[in-house]
Protein backbone atom coordinates (compact mmCIF):
# COMPACT_ATOMS: atom_id res chain seq x y z
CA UNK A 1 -79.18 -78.37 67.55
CA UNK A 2 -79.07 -74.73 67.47
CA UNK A 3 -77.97 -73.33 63.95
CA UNK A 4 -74.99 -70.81 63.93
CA UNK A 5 -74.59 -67.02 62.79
CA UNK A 6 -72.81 -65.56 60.26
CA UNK A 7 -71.25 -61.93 59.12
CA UNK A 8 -69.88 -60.99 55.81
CA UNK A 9 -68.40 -57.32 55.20
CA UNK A 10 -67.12 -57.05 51.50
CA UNK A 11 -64.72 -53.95 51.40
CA UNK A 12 -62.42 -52.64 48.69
CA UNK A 13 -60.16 -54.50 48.64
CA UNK A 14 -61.27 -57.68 50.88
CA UNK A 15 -64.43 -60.13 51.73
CA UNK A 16 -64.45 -61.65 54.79
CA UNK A 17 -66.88 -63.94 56.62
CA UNK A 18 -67.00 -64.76 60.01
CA UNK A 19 -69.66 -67.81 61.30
CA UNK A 20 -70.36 -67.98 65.21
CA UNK A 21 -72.24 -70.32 67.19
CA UNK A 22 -75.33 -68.89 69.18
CA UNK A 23 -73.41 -67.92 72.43
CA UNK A 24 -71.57 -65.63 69.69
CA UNK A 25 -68.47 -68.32 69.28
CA UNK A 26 -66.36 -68.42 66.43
CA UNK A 27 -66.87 -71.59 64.10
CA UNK A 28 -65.14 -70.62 60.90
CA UNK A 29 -63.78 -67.65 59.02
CA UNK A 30 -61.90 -67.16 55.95
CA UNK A 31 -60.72 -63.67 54.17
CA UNK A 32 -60.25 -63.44 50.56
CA UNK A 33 -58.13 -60.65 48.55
CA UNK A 34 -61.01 -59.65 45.87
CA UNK A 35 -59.99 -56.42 44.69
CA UNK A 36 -63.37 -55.19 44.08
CA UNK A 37 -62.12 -51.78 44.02
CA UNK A 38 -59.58 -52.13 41.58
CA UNK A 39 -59.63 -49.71 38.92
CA UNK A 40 -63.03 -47.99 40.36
CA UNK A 41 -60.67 -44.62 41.08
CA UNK A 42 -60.55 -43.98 37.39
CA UNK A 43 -63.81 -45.90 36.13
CA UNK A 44 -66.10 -45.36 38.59
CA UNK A 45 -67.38 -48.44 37.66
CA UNK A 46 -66.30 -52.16 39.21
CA UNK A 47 -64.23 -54.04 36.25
CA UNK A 48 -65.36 -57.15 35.10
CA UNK A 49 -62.39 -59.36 36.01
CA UNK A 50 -63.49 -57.56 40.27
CA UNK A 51 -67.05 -58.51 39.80
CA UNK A 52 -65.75 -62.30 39.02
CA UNK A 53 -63.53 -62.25 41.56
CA UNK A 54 -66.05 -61.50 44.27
CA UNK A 55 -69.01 -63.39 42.89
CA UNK A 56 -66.76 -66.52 43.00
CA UNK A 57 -66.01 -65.51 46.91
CA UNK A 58 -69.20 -64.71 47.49
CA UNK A 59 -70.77 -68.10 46.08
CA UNK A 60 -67.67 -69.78 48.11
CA UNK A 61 -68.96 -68.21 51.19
CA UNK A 62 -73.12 -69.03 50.38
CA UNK A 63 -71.77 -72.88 50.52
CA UNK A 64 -69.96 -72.15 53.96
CA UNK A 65 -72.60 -70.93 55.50
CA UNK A 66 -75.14 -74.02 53.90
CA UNK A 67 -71.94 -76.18 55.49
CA UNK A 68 -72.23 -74.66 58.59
CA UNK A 69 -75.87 -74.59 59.01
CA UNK A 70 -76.16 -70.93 59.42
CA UNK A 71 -79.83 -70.06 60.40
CA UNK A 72 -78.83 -65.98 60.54
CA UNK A 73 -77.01 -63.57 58.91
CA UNK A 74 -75.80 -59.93 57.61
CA UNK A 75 -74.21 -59.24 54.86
CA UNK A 76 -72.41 -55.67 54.57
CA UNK A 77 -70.68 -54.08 51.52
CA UNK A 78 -69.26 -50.73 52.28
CA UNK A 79 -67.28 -47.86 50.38
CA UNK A 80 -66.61 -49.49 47.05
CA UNK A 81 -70.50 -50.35 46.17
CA UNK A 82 -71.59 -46.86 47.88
CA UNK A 83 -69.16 -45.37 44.88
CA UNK A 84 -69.44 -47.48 41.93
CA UNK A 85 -71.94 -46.87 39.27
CA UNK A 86 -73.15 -50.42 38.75
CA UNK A 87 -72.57 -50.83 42.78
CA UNK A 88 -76.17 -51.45 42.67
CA UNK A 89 -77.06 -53.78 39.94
CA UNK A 90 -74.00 -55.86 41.36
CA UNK A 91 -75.35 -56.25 44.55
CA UNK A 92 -78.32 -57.19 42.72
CA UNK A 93 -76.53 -60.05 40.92
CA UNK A 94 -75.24 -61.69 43.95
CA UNK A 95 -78.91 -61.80 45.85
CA UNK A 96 -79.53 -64.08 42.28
CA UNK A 97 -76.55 -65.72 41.30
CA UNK A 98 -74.90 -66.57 45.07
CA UNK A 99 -78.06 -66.26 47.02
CA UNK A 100 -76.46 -63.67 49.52
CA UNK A 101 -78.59 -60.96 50.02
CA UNK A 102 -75.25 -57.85 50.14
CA UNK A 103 -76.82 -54.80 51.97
CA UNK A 104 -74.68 -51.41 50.99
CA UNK A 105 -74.60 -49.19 54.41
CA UNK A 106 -73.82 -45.90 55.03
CA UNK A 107 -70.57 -44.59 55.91
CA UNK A 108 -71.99 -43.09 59.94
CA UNK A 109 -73.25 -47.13 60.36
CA UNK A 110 -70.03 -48.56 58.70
CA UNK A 111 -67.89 -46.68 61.54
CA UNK A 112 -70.20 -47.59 64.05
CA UNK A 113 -70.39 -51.38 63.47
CA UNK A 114 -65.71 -50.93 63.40
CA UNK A 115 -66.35 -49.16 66.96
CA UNK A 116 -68.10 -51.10 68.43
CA UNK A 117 -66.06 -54.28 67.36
CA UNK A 118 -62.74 -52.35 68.58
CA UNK A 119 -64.11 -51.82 71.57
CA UNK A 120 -64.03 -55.44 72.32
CA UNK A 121 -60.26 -54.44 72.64
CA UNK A 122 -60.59 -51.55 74.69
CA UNK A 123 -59.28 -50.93 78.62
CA UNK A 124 -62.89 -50.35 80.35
CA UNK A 125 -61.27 -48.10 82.75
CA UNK A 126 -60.73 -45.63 79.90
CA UNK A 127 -63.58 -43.05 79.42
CA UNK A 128 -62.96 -42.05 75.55
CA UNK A 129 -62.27 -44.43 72.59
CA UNK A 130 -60.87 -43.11 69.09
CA UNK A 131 -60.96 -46.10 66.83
CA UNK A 132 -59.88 -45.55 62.77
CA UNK A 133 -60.63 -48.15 60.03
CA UNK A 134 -58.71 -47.77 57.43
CA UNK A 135 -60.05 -49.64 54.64
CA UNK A 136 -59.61 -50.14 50.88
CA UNK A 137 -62.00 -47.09 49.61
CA UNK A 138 -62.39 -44.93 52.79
CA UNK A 139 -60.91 -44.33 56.03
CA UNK A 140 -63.38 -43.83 59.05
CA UNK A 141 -62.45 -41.77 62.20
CA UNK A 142 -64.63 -41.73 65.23
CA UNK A 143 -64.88 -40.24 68.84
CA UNK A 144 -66.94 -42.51 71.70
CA UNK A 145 -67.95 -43.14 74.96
CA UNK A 146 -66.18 -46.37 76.29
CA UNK A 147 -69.22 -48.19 77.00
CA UNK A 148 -71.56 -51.54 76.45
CA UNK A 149 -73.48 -49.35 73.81
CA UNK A 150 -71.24 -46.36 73.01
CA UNK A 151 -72.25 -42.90 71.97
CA UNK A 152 -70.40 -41.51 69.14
CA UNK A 153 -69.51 -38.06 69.68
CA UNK A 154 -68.02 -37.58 66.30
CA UNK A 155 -67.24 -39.42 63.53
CA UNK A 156 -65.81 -38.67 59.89
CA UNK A 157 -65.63 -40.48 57.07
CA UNK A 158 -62.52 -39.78 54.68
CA UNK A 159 -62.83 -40.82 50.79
CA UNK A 160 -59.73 -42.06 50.67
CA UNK A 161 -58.04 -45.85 51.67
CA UNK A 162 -55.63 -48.04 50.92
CA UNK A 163 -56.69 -49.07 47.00
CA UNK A 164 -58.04 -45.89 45.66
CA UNK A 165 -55.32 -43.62 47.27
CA UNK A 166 -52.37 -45.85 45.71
CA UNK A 167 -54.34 -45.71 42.15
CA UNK A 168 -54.75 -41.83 42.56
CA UNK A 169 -51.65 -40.75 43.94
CA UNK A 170 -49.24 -43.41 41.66
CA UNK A 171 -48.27 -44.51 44.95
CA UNK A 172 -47.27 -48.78 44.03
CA UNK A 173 -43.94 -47.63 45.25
CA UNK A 174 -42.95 -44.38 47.30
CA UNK A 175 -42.78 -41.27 45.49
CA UNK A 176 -42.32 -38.48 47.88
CA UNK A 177 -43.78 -35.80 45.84
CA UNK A 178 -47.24 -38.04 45.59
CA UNK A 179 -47.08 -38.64 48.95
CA UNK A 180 -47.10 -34.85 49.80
CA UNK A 181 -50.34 -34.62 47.76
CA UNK A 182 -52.47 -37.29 49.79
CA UNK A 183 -51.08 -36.05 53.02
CA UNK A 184 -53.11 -32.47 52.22
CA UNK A 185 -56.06 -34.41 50.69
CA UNK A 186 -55.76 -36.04 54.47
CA UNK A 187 -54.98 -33.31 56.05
CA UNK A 188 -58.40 -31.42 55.19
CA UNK A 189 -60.41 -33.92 57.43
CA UNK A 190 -58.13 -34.53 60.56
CA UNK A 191 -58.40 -31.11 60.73
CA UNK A 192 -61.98 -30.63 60.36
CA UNK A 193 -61.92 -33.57 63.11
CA UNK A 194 -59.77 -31.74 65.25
CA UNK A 195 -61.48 -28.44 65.29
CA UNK A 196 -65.54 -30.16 65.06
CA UNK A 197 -64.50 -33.44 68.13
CA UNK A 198 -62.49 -30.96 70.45
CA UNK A 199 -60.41 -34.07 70.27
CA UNK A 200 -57.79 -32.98 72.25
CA UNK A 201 -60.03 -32.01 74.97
CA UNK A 202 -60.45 -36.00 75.29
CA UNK A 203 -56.76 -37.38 74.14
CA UNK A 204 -55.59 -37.93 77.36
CA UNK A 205 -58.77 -39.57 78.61
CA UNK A 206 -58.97 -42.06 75.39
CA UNK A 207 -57.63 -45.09 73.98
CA UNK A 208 -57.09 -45.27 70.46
CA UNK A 209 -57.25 -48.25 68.09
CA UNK A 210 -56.74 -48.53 64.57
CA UNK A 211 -58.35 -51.75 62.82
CA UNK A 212 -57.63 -53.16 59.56
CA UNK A 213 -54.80 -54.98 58.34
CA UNK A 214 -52.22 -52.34 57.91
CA UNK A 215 -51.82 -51.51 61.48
CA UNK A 216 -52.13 -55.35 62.48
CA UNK A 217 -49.19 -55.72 59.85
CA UNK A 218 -47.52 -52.28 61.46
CA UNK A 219 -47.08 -53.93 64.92
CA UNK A 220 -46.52 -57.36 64.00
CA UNK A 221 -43.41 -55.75 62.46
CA UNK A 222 -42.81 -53.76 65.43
CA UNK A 223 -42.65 -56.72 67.50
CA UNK A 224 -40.88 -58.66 65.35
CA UNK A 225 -43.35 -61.59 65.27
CA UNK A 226 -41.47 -63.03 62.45
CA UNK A 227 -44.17 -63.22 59.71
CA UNK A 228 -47.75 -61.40 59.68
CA UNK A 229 -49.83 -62.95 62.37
CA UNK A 230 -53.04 -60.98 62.91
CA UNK A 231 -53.93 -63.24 65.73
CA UNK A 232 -51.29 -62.99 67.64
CA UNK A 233 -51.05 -58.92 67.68
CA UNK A 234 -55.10 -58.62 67.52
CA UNK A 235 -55.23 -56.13 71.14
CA UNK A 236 -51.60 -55.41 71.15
CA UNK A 237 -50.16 -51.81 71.78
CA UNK A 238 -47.43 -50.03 70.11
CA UNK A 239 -45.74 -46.12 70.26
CA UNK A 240 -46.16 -44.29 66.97
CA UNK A 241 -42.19 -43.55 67.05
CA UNK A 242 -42.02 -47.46 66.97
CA UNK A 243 -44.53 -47.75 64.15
CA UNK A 244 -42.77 -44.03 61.96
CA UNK A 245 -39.34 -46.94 61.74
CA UNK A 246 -41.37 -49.80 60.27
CA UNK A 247 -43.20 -47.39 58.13
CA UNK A 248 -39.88 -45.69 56.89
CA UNK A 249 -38.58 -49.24 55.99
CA UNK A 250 -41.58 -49.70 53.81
CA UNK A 251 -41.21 -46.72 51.87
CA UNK A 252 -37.61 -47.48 51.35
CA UNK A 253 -38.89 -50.91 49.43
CA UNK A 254 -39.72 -51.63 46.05
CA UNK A 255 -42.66 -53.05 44.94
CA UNK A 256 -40.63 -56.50 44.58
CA UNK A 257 -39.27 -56.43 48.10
CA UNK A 258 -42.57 -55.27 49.46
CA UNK A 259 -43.93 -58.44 47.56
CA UNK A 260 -41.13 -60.67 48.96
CA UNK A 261 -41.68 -59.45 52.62
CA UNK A 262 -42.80 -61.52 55.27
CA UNK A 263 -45.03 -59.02 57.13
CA UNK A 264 -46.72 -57.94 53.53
CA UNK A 265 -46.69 -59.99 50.79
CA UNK A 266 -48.14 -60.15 46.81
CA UNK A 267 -51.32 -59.26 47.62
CA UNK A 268 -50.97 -56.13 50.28
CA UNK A 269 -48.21 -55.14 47.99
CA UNK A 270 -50.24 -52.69 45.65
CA UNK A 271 -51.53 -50.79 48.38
CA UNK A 272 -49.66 -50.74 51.71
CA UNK A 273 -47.50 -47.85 51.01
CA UNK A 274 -50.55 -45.43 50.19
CA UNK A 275 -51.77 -46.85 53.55
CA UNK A 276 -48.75 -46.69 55.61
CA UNK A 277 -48.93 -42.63 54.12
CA UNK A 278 -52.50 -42.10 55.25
CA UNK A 279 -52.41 -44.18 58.60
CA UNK A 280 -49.14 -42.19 59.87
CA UNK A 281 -50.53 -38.94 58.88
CA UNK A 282 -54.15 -39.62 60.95
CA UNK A 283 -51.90 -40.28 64.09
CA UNK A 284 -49.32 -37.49 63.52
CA UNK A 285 -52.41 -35.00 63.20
CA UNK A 286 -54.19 -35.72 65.91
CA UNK A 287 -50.85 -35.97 68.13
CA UNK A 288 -51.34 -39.86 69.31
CA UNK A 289 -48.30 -41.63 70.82
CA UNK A 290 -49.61 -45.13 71.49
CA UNK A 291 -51.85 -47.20 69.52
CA UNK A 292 -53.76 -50.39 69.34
CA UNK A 293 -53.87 -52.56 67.37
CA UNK A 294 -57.38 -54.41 66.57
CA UNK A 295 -58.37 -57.38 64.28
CA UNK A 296 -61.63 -56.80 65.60
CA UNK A 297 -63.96 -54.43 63.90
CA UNK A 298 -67.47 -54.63 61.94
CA UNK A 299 -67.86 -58.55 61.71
CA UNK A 300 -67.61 -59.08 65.05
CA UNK A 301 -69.86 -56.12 65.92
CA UNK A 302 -72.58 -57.83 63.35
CA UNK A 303 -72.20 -61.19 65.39
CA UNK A 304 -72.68 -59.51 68.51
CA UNK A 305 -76.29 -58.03 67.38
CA UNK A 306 -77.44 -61.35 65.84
CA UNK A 307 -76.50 -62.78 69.06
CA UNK A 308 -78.76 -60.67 71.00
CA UNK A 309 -81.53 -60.83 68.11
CA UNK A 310 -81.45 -64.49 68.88
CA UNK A 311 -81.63 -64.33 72.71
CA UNK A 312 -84.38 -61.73 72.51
């Protein structure tokens, strides 16, 4: 019996593991709300109570993958470890306390491994893709060729997501006047992608996609799929005008309704209204009118290269 494969990518402000058979099948996956972010805006450093919370995932996950006889694997931490002071020494702890060896890539590979799981999503008739990750630390935005192995054209990485945008910016709940301040701070780079991708030389040639779980939550909303169910949406389209009324909703909400809500919940809470400001001003920027949504991004990517490492 052939063993099986397995991806982890530890963001922000979630782990996730994904385990695939050889042919590149899924087995098992599981996603866990660590929070390893939390706090690192101000301290620059994770917290203790983060690092627990992740080693206890992490050690979770080492048993999964002994469960589920994984012969292969990659392990990927992104934005949060590149930042933190003791990003290294943690990573460091987990290779000797869980046994997962965590590698911390760059932020060009990190939007290269979400492209080329979006475009798993992707119309092949369409020439262009523009796919944006918006995690828990960072948001990435690249430009590609719609093809088996795409060439990135351009790509940007902005230093602000979901976790450490609603710490800076007070943004738990919607203040208007904070939300004006991390529009510019977005501003700056959609611009610099505007003017350095041509991008709107290629708009109307190219599909865009957004992964993560705030646009996944966005159009489950939109289509009124009663309750968030990433599954369900993962390749679905929606119009921005669609997505601006479940967005205005959101910001109407306090943090206890936002809690209470079927399409968010306690744990997305915290941070979707910093997300829902920097995901609506990336599209209103670079003038996109329909969207994609994609719960494919860097895991599957990983699987699909272990795959081929295997066959070759």
């Amino acid at each position: 019996m052939l063993g099986n494969l397995a991806a982890i990518d530890l963001g922000t402000n979630s782990c996730r593991l994904r385990i695939a058979d050889s042919q590149g099948n899924l087995v098992f996956r599981n996603a866990e709300t660590v929070k390893l972010g939390e706090g690192l805006y101000k301290n620059r450093r994770f917290s203790d109570a983060a690092v627990e919370r992740a080693m206890k995932c992490l050690s979770q996950y080492a048993q999964n993958m002994i469960d589920y006889r994984v012969l292969r694997y990659r392990a990927v931490a992104t934005a949060s470890c590149r930042i933190a002071d003791n990003g290294a020494k943690f990573v460091k702890m987990v290779d000797e306390l869980c046994g997962v060896k965590l590698e911390i890539i760059s932020a060009e590979e990190e939007a290269v491994l979400n492209l080329k799981g979006a475009r798993l999503n992707a119309n092949p008739k369409i020439p262009y893709l523009l796919v944006y990750d918006l995690g828990g630390g960072s948001t990435e935005i690249t430009l590609a060729t719609n093809e088996i192995n795409p060439k990135v054209l351009y790509t940007i990485s902005v230093p602000w997501g979901a976790r450490n945008a609603a710490e800076a910016f007070d943004l738990i709940e919607y203040n208007p006047d904070n939300a004006v301040r991390l529009r510019a701070e977005i501003k700056k780079y959609t611009q610099d992608f505007l003017h350095n991708a041509e991008f709107l030389m290629y708009q109307n040639q190219c599909e865009c996609i957004a992964t993560s779980s705030t646009p996944l939550r966005l159009v489950s909303m939109v289509w009124n799929t009663e309750g968030y169910n990433k599954d369900r949406v993962d390749g679905m389209a929606a119009e921005t005008r669609l997505i601006d009324a479940q967005i205005a909703k959101i910001q109407q909400m306090s943090y206890e309704e936002l809690s209470q809500n079927q399409y968010i919940g306690e744990n997305r809470a915290p941070i979707i209204v910093a997300a829902t400001v920097i995901f609506k001003q990336i599209y209103d920027d670079l003038q996109i009118k329909t969207l994609t949504a994609s719960l494919k991004g860097a895991q599957e990517a990983i699987i699909e290269d272990l795959v081929r490492q295997w066959r070759g």
